[in-house]
Protein backbone atom coordinates (compact mmCIF):
# COMPACT_ATOMS: atom_id res chain seq x y z
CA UNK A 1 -3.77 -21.30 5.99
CA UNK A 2 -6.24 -18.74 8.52
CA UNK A 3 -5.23 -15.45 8.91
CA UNK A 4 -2.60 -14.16 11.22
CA UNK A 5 -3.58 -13.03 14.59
CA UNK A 6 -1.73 -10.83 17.07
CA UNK A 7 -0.84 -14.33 18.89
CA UNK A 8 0.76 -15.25 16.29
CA UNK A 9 3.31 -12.45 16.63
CA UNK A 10 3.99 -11.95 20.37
CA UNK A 11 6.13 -9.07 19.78
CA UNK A 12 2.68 -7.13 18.68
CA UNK A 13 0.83 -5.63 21.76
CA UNK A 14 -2.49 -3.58 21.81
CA UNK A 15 -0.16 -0.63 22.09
CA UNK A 16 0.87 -1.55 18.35
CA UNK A 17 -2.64 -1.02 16.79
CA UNK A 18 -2.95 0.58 13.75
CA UNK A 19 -5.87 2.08 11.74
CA UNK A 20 -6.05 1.14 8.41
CA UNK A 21 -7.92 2.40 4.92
CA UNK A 22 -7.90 0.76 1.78
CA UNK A 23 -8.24 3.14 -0.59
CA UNK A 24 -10.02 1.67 -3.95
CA UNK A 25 -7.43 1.62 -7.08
CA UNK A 26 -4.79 2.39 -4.67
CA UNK A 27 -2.89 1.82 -1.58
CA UNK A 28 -3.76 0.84 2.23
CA UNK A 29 -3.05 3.84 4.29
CA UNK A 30 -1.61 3.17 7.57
CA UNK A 31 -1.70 5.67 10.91
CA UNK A 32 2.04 5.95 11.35
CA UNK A 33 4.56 5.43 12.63
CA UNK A 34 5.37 1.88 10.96
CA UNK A 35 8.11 -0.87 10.29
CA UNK A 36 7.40 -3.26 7.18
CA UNK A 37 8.99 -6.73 7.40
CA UNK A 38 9.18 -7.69 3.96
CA UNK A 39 9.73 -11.60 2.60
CA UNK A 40 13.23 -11.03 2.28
CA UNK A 41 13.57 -10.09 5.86
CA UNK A 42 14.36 -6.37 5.12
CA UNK A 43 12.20 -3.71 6.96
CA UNK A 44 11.18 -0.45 5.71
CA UNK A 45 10.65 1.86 8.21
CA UNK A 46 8.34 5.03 8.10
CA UNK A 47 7.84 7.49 10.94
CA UNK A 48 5.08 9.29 8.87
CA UNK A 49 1.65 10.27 10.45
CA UNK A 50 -0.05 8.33 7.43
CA UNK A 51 1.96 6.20 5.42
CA UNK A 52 0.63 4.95 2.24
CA UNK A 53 1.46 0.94 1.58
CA UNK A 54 1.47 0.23 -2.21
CA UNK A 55 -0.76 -2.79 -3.63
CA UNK A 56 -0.27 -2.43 -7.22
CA UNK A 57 3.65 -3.00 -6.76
CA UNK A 58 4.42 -0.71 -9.22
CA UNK A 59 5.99 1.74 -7.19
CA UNK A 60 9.84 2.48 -7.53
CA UNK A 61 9.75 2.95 -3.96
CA UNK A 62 8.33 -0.63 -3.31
CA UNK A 63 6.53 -1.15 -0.97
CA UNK A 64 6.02 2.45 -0.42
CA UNK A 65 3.18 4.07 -2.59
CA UNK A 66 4.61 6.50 -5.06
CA UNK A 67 1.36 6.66 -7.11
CA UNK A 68 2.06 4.85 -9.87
CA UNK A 69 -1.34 2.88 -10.06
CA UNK A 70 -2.56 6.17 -10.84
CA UNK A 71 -1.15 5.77 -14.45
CA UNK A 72 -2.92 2.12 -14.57
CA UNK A 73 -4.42 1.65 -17.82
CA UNK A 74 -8.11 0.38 -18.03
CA UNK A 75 -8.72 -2.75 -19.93
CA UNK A 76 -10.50 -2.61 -22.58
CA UNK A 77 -9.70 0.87 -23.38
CA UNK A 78 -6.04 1.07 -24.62
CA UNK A 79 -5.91 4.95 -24.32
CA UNK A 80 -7.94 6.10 -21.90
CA UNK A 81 -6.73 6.66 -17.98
CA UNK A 82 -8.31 5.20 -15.00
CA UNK A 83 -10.17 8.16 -13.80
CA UNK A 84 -11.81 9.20 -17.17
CA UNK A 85 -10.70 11.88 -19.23
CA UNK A 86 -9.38 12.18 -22.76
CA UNK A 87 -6.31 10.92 -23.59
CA UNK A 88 -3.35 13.27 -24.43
CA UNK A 89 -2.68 13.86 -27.52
């Protein structure tokens, strides 16, 4: 399947542009205002300046980011957090 284009959704315009950052280990931030159609047909709706877009889908507030791929494990190293660090304890 190619990717979407905006002619693929007329109800985009160039007036809907966004800038977006993917942000390594973490979420796609999005200049804000947004609405997020989601496969269920629910929208999530943020009127933000950035909102942060999770792509772990570990957030509770799905698909939100709430951080939560900040406690992300690395494999390989059962006790140590992304990030380095000692483990508590």
């Amino acid at each position: 399947m190619p990717p979407a284009s905006a002619a693929d959704y007329p109800e985009w315009n160039s007036s809907d542009a966004r800038c977006v950052r993917r942000i390594p280990g973490g979420p796609v931030l999005v200049r804000g205002p947004v609405k997020i159609s989601l496969p269920d047909g629910s929208v999530v709706a943020s009127d933000r300046f950035v909102v942060a877009v999770c792509m772990c889908r570990r957030s509770r507030i799905y698909p939100l980011c709430d951080t939560s791929h900040r406690s992300r494990r690395c494999p390989g190293a059962a006790s140590a957090p992304i990030g380095g660090g000692s483990p508590p304890g």
